[in-house]
Protein backbone atom coordinates (compact mmCIF):
# COMPACT_ATOMS: atom_id res chain seq x y z
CA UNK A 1 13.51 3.15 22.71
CA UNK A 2 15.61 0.37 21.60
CA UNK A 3 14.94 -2.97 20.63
CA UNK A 4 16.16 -5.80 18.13
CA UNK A 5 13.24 -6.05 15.65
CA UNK A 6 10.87 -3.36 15.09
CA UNK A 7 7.81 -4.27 12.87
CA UNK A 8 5.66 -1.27 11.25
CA UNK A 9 2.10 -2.81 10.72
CA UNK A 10 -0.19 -5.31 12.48
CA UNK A 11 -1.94 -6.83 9.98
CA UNK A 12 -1.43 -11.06 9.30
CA UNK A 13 2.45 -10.28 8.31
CA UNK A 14 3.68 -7.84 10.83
CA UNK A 15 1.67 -9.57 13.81
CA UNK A 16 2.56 -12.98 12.66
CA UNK A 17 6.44 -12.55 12.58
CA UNK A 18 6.13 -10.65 15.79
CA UNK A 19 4.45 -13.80 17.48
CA UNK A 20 7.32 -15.84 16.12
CA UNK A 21 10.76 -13.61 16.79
CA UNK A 22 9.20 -12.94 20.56
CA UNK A 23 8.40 -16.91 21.14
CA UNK A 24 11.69 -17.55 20.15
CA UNK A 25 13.38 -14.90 22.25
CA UNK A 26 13.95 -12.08 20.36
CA UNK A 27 12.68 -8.38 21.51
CA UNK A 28 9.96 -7.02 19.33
CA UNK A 29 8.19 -4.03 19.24
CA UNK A 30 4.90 -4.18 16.71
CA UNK A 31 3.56 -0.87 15.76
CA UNK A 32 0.03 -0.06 14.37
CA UNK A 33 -1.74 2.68 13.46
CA UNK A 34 -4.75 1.89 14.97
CA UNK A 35 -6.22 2.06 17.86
CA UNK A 36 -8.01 -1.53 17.73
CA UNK A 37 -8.05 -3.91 14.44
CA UNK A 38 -12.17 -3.62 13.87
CA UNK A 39 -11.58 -2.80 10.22
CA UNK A 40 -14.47 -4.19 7.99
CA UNK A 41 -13.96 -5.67 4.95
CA UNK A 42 -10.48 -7.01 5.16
CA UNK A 43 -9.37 -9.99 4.21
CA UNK A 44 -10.59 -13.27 6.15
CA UNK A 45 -9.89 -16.57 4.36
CA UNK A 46 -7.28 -18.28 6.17
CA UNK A 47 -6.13 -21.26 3.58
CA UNK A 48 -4.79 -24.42 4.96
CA UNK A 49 -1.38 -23.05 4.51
CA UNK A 50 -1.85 -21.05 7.63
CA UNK A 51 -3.75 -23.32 9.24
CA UNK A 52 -1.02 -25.53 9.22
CA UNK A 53 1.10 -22.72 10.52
CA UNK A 54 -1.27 -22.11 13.61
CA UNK A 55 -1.17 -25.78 14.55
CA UNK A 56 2.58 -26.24 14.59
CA UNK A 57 3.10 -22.99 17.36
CA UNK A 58 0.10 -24.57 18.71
CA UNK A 59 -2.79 -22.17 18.08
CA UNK A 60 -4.77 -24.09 15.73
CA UNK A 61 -7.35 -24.85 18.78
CA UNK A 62 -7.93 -21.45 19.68
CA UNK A 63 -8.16 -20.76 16.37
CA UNK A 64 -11.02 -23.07 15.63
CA UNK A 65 -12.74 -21.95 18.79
CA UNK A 66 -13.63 -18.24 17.14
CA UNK A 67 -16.62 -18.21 15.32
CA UNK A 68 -15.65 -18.85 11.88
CA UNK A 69 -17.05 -20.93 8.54
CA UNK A 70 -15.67 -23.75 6.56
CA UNK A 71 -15.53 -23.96 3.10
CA UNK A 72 -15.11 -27.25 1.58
CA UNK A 73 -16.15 -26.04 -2.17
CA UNK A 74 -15.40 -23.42 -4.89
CA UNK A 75 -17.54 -23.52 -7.90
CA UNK A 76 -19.24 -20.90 -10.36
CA UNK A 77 -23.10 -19.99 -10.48
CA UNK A 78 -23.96 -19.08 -14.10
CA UNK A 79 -27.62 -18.34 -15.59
CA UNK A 80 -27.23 -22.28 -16.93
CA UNK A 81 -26.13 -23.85 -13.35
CA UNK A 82 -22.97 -24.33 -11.22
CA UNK A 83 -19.79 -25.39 -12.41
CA UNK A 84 -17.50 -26.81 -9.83
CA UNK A 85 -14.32 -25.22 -9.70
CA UNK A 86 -12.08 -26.66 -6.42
CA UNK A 87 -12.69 -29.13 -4.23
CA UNK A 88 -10.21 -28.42 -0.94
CA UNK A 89 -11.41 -32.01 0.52
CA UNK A 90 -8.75 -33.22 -1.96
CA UNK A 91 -5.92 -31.88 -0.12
CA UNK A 92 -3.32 -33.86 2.44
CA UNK A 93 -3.24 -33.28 5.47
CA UNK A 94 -5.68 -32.26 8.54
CA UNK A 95 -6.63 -29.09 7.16
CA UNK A 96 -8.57 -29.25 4.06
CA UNK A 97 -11.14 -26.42 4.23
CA UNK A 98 -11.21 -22.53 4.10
CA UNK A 99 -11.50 -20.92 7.20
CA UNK A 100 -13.75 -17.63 6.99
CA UNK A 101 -12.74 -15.76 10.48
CA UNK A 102 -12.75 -11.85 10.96
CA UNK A 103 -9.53 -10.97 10.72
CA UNK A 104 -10.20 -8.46 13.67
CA UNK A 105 -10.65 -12.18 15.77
CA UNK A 106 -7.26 -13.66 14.12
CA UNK A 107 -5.04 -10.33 14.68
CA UNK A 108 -6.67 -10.67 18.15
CA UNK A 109 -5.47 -13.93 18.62
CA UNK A 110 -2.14 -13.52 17.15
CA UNK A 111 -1.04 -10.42 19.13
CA UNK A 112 -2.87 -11.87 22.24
CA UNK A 113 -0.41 -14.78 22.26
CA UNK A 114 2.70 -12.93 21.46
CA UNK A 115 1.87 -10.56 24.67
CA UNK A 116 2.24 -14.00 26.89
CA UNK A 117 6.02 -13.03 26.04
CA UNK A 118 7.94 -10.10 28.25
CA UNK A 119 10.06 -9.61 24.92
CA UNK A 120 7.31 -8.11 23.16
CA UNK A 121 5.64 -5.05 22.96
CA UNK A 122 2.56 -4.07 20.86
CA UNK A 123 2.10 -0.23 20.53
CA UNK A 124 -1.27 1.09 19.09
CA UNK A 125 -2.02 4.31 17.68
CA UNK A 126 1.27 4.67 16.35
CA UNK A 127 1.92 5.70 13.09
CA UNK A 128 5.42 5.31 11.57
CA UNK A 129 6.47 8.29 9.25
CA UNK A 130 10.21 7.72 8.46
CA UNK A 131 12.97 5.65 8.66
CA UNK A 132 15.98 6.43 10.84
CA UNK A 133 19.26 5.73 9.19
CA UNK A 134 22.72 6.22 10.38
CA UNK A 135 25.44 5.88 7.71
CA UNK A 136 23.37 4.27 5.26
CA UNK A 137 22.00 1.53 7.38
CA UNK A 138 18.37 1.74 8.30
CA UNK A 139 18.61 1.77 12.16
CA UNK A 140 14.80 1.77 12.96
CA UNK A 141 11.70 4.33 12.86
CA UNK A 142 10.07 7.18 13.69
CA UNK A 143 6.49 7.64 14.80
CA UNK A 144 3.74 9.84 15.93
CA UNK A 145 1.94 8.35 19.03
CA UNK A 146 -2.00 9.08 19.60
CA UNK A 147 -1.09 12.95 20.93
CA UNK A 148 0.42 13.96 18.23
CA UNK A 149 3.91 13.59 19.73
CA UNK A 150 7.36 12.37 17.77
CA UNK A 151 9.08 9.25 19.22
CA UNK A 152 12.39 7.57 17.69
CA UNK A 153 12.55 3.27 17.91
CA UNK A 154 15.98 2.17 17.04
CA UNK A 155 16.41 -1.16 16.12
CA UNK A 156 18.98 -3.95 14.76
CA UNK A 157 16.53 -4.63 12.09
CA UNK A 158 13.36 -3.25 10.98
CA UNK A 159 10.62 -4.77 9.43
CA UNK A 160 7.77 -2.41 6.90
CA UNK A 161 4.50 -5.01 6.76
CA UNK A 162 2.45 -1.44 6.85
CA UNK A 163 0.12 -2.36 3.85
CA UNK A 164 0.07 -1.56 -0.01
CA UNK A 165 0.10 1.80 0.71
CA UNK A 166 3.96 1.27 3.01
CA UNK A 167 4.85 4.58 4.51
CA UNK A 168 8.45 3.40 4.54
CA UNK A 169 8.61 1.55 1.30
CA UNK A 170 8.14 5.31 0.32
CA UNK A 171 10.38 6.53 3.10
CA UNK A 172 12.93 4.24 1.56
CA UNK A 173 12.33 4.91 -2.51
CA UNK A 174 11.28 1.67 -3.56
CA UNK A 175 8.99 2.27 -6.07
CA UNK A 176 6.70 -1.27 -6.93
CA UNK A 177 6.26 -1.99 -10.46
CA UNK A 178 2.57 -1.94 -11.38
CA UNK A 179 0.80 -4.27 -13.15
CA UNK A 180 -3.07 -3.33 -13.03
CA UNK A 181 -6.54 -4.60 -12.79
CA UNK A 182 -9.42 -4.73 -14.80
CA UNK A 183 -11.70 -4.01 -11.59
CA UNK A 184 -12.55 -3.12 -8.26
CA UNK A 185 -15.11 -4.48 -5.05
CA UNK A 186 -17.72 -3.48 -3.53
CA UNK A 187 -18.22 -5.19 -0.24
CA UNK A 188 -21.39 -5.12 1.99
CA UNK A 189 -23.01 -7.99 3.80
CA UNK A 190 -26.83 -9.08 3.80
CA UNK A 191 -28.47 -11.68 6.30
CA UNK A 192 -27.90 -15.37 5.84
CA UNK A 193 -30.99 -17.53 6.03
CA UNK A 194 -31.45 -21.39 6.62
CA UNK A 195 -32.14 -23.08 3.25
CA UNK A 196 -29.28 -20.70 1.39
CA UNK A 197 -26.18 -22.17 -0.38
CA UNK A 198 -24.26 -23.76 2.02
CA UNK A 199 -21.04 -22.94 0.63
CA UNK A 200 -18.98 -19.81 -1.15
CA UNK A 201 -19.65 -19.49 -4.89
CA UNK A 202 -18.82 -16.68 -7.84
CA UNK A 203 -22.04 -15.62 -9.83
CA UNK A 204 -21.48 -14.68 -12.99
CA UNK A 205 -24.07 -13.69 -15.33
CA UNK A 206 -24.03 -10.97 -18.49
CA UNK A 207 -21.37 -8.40 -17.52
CA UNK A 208 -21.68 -8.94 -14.30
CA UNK A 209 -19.49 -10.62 -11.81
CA UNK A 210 -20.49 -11.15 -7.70
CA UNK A 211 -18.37 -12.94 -5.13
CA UNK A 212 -21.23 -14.10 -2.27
CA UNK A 213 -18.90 -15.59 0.81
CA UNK A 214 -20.98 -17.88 3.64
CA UNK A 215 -20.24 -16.36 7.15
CA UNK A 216 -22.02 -17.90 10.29
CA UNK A 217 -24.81 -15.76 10.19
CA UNK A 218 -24.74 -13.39 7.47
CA UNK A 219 -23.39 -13.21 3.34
CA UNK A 220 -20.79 -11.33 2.87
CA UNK A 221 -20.96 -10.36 -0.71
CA UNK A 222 -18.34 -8.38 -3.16
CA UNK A 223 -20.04 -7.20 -6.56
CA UNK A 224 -17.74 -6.49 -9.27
CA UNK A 225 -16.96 -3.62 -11.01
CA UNK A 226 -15.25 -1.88 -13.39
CA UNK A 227 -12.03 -0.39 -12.69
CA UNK A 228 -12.45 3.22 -11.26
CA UNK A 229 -16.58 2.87 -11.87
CA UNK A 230 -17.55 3.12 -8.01
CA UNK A 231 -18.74 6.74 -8.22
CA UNK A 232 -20.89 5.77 -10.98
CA UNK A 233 -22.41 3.27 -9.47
CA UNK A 234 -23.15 5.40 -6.84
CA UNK A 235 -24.63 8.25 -8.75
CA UNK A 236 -27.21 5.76 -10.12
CA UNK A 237 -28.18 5.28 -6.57
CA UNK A 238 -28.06 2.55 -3.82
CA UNK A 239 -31.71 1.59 -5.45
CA UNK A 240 -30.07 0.03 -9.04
CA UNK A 241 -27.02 -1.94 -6.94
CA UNK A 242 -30.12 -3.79 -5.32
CA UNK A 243 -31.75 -4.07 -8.30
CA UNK A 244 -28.65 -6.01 -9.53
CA UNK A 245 -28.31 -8.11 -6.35
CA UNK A 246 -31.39 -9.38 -6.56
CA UNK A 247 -31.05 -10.30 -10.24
CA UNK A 248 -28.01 -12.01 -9.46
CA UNK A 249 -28.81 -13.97 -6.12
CA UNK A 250 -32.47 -14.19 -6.28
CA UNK A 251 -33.18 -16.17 -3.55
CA UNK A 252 -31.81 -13.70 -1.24
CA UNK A 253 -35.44 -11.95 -1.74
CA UNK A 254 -36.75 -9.08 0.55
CA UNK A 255 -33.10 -9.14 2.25
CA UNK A 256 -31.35 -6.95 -0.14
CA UNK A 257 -33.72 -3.90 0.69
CA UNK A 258 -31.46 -4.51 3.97
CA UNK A 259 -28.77 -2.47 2.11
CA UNK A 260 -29.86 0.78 2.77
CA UNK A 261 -27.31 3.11 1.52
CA UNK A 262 -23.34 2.54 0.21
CA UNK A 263 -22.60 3.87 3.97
CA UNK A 264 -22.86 0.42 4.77
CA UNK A 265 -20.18 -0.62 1.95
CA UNK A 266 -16.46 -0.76 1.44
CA UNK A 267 -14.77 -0.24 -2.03
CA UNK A 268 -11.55 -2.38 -2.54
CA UNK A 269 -9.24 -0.59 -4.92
CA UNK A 270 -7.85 -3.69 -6.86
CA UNK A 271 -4.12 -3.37 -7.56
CA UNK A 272 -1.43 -5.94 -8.09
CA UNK A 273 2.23 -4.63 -7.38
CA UNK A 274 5.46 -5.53 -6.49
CA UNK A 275 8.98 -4.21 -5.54
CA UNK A 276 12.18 -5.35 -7.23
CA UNK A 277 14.34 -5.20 -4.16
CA UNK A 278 12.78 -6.16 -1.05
CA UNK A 279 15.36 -5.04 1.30
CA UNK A 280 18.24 -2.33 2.43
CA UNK A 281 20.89 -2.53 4.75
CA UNK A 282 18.60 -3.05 7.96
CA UNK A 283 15.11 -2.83 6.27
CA UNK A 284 13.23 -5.70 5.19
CA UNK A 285 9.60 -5.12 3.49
CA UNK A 286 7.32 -8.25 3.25
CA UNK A 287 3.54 -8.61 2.49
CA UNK A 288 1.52 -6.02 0.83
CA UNK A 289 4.55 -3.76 1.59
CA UNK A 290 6.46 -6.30 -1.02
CA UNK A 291 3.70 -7.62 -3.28
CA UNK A 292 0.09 -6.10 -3.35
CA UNK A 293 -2.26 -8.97 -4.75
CA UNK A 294 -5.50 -9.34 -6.61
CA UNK A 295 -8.30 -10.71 -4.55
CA UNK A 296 -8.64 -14.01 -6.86
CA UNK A 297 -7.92 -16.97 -4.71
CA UNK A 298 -8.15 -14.88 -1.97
CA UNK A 299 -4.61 -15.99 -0.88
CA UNK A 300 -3.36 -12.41 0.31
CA UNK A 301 -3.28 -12.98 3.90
CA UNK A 302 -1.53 -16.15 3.50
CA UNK A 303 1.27 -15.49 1.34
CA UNK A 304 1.63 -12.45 3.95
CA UNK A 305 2.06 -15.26 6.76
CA UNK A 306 4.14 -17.06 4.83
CA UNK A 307 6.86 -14.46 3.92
CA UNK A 308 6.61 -13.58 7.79
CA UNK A 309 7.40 -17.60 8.58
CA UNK A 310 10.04 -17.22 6.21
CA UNK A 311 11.40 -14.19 7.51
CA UNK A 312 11.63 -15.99 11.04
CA UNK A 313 13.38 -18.61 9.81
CA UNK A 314 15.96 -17.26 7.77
CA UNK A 315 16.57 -13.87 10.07
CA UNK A 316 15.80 -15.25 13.42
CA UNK A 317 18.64 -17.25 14.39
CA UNK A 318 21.06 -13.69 13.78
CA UNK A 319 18.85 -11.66 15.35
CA UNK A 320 19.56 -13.95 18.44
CA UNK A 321 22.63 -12.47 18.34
CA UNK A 322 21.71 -9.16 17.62
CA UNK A 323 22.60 -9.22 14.05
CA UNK A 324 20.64 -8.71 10.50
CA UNK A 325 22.92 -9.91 7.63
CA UNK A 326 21.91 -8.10 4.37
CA UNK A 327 22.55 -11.57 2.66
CA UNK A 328 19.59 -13.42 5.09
CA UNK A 329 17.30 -9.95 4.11
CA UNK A 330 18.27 -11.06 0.27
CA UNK A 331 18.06 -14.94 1.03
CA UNK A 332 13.85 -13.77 2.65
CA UNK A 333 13.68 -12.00 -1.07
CA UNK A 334 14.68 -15.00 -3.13
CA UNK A 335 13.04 -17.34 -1.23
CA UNK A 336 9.35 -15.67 -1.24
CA UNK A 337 9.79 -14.00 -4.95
CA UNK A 338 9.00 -17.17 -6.50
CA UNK A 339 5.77 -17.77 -4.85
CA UNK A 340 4.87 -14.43 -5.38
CA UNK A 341 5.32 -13.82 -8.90
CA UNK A 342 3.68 -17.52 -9.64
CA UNK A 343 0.43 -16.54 -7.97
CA UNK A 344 0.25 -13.16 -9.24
CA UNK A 345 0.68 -14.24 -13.04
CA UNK A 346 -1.87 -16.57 -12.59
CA UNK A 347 -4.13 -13.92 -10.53
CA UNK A 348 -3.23 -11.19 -13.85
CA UNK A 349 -3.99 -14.17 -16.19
CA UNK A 350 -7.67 -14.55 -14.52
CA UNK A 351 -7.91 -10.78 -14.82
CA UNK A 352 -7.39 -10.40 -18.53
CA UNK A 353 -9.09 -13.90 -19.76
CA UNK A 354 -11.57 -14.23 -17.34
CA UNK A 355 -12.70 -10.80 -15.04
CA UNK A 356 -12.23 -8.30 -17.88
CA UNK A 357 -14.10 -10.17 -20.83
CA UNK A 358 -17.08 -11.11 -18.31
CA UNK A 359 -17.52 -7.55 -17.31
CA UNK A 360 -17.40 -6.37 -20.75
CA UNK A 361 -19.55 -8.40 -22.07
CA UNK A 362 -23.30 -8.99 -22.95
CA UNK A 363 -22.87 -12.36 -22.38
CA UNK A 364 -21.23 -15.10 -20.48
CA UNK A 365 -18.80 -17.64 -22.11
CA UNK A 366 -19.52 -21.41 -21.91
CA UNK A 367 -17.27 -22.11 -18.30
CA UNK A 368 -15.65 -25.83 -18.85
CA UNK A 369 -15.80 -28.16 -16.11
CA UNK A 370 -12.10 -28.40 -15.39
CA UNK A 371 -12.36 -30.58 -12.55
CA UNK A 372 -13.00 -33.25 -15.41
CA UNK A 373 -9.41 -33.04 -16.06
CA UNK A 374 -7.24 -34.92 -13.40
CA UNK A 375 -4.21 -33.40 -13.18
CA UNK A 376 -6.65 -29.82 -12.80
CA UNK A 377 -8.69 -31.80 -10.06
CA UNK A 378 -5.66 -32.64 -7.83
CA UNK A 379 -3.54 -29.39 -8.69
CA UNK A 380 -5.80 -26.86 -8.42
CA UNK A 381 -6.88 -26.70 -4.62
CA UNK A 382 -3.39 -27.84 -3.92
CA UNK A 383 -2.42 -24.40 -5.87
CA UNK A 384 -5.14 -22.26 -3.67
CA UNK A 385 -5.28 -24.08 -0.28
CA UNK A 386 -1.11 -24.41 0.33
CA UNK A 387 0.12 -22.23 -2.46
CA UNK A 388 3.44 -22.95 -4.33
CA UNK A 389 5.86 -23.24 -1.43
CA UNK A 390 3.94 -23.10 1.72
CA UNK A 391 6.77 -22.53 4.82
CA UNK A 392 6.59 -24.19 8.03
CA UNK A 393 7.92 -22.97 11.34
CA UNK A 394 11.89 -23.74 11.82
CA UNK A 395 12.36 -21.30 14.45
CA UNK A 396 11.93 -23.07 18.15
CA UNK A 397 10.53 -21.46 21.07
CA UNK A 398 12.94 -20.32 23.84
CA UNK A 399 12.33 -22.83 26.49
CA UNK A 400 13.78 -21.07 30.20
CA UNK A 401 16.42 -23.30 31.40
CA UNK A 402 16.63 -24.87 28.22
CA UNK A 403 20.36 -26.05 27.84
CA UNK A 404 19.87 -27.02 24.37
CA UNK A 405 18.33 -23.28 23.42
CA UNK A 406 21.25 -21.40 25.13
CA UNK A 407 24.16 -23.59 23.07
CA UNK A 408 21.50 -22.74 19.61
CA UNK A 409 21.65 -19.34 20.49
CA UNK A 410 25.48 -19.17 21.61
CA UNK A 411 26.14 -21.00 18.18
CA UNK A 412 23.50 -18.86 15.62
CA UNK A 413 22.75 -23.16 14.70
CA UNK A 414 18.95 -22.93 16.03
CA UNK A 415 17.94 -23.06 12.06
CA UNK A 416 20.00 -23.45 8.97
């Protein structure tokens, strides 16, 4: 098979640039793994930075119409009361909430929009296991399809948004410097009641940290632990994590004897990581692929969006023409490093002076009320709701018997 892009991955990155190259009229083939994207416990807090992004290719209505919850709020629960941490109704614009969707429903969406376009193809249960390279140049992929069998895609550029753990970032021996975490998550859900906290909080009480996230009609909770101390959590028994719920969110009650066994939890790994070079000649890595991130601000999905509006921007005009400049695959780099290594330093920096103290400890430092400060007031949701240099689409839709689209594509001018 040939084509002009081929992305390995359809998580928020891969499907998102896929939606963008196809509207605009370049071929795309998006490959995943999987044979659906019902994965539990991914990530599902879609910040106003893609929210914005939705709206201008004009899915933000859709969006809004799969069941999802709003967070106006962030703010910490400590044995003395809550401290207020964010508040997102402070930010410009339309969108000034957290949007808590399964990211199932938003991959969904995403991949259901780009298959409107003939230029697209979506192949599941493909999984990519090496590059293809002809003199040097990355020329596409290979893959095993659902039967076991070997199929080649060759392609003017290709695209690796296949996760933290990128089959072809190892393909192509790009090793990602490591920084590390002081923990890991444990993620399981309990019912959600009427007269509960109406909005998402972080409990923290002696050596003990718990993330509890409002969903429509459930909590979806992520206790804290120690890095590499799930299995001994799990020797002591499903019995003690209760035990430690219900000490931590007491007004959950009878509900946490819900959790039955850790069958019905996922561990999340923490890791923060990124890659020096993001590209070759004819490979471009972007997302987790480029930059694994800490769940603190919960912001991975949305930097992964925005490196994949900022790869359509920058790379889509050539690949009109059927090119893939290494300089635009350098110009994606430059362009997303900065965000990238700003929100992981301040992710690592909550790590070591917040996370790693609180789990070691017997008890919890005094938390200031930094929303007393102005400048923290007005920065700080502007920091976690649009991020330090959130993109916005530059790449127009082909429109058929659009004169003004053919002379942008004849002249590689669509975007500058």
């Amino acid at each position: 098979m040939d084509t002009t892009c081929v992305i390995a991955g359809g998580g928020p990155a891969g499907a998102v640039l896929g939606l963008l190259l196809a509207r605009a009229g370049v071929d795309v083939t998006l490959l995943e793994k999987h044979a659906d994207f019902l994965r539990d416990f991914r990530g599902d807090t879609i910040h106003p930075s893609t929210l914005q992004v939705l709206d201008e290719i004009g899915l933000a209505e859709a969006f809004h119409r799969l069941p999802h919850f709003e967070a106006h709020t962030m703010s910490v629960e400590t044995d003395e009361g809550r401290v207020p941490i964010a508040d997102l109704r402070r930010l410009p614009g339309k969108y000034r909430y957290i949007a808590f969707v399964p990211q199932w429903d938003f991959l969904d969406l995403v991949t259901g929009e780009a298959r409107r376009y003939p230029n697209f193809r979506l192949l599941m249960n493909a999984t990519v296991t090496d590059l293809v390279r002809d003199d040097g140049v990355v020329r596409g992929v290979r893959y095993r399809d659902e039967h076991g069998a070997e199929h080649e895609i060759r392609a003017t550029l290709t695209v690796a948004a296949d996760g933290r753990t990128s089959v072809l970032r190892q393909a192509a021996g790009l090793a990602p410097r490591r920084f590390g975490a002081p923990m890991d998550v444990v993620w399981f859900r309990l019912p959600r009641e009427d007269g509960d906290p109406g909005q998402p909080f972080l409990r923290a009480s002696a050596g003990e940290l718990m993330v509890a996230i409002v969903r429509e009609t459930h909590w979806q909770l992520a206790y804290v632990i120690p890095k590499g101390g799930f299995e001994a959590l799990r020797a002591q028994g499903v019995g003690e994590l209760r035990d430690r719920v219900r000490r931590l969110l007491p007004f959950l009650g009878g509900r946490v004897d819900e959790l039955r066994s850790f069958d019905e939890t996922g561990v999340l790994r923490v890791e923060v990581n990124r890659i020096s070079r993001w590209h070759l000649p004819g490979l471009l890595l972007i997302g987790d692929a480029a930059h694994a991130m800490s769940p603190v601000f919960g912001v991975g999905i949305n930097l992964a969006v925005q490196d994949a509006v900022a790869t359509a921007n920058i790379v889509g005009p050539a690949l009109l023409r059927g090119r893939a400049p290494s300089a635009l695959l350098a110009r994606v780099q430059r362009r997303r490093r900065v965000p990238t290594v700003v929100v992981q330093t301040a992710q690592r920096l909550v790590q070591d002076r917040f996370i790693r103290p609180a789990l070691a400890s017997r008890s919890v430092r005094t938390i200031p009320d930094l929303t007393r400060v102005p400048v923290v007031r007005s920065l700080l949701p502007r920091f976690v709701g649009l991020g330090v240099l959130p993109e916005h689409v530059r790449l127009p839709p082909r429109v058929k018997g659009s004169q003004q689209m053919d002379k942008e594509e004849a002249t590689g001018d669509a975007v500058q």
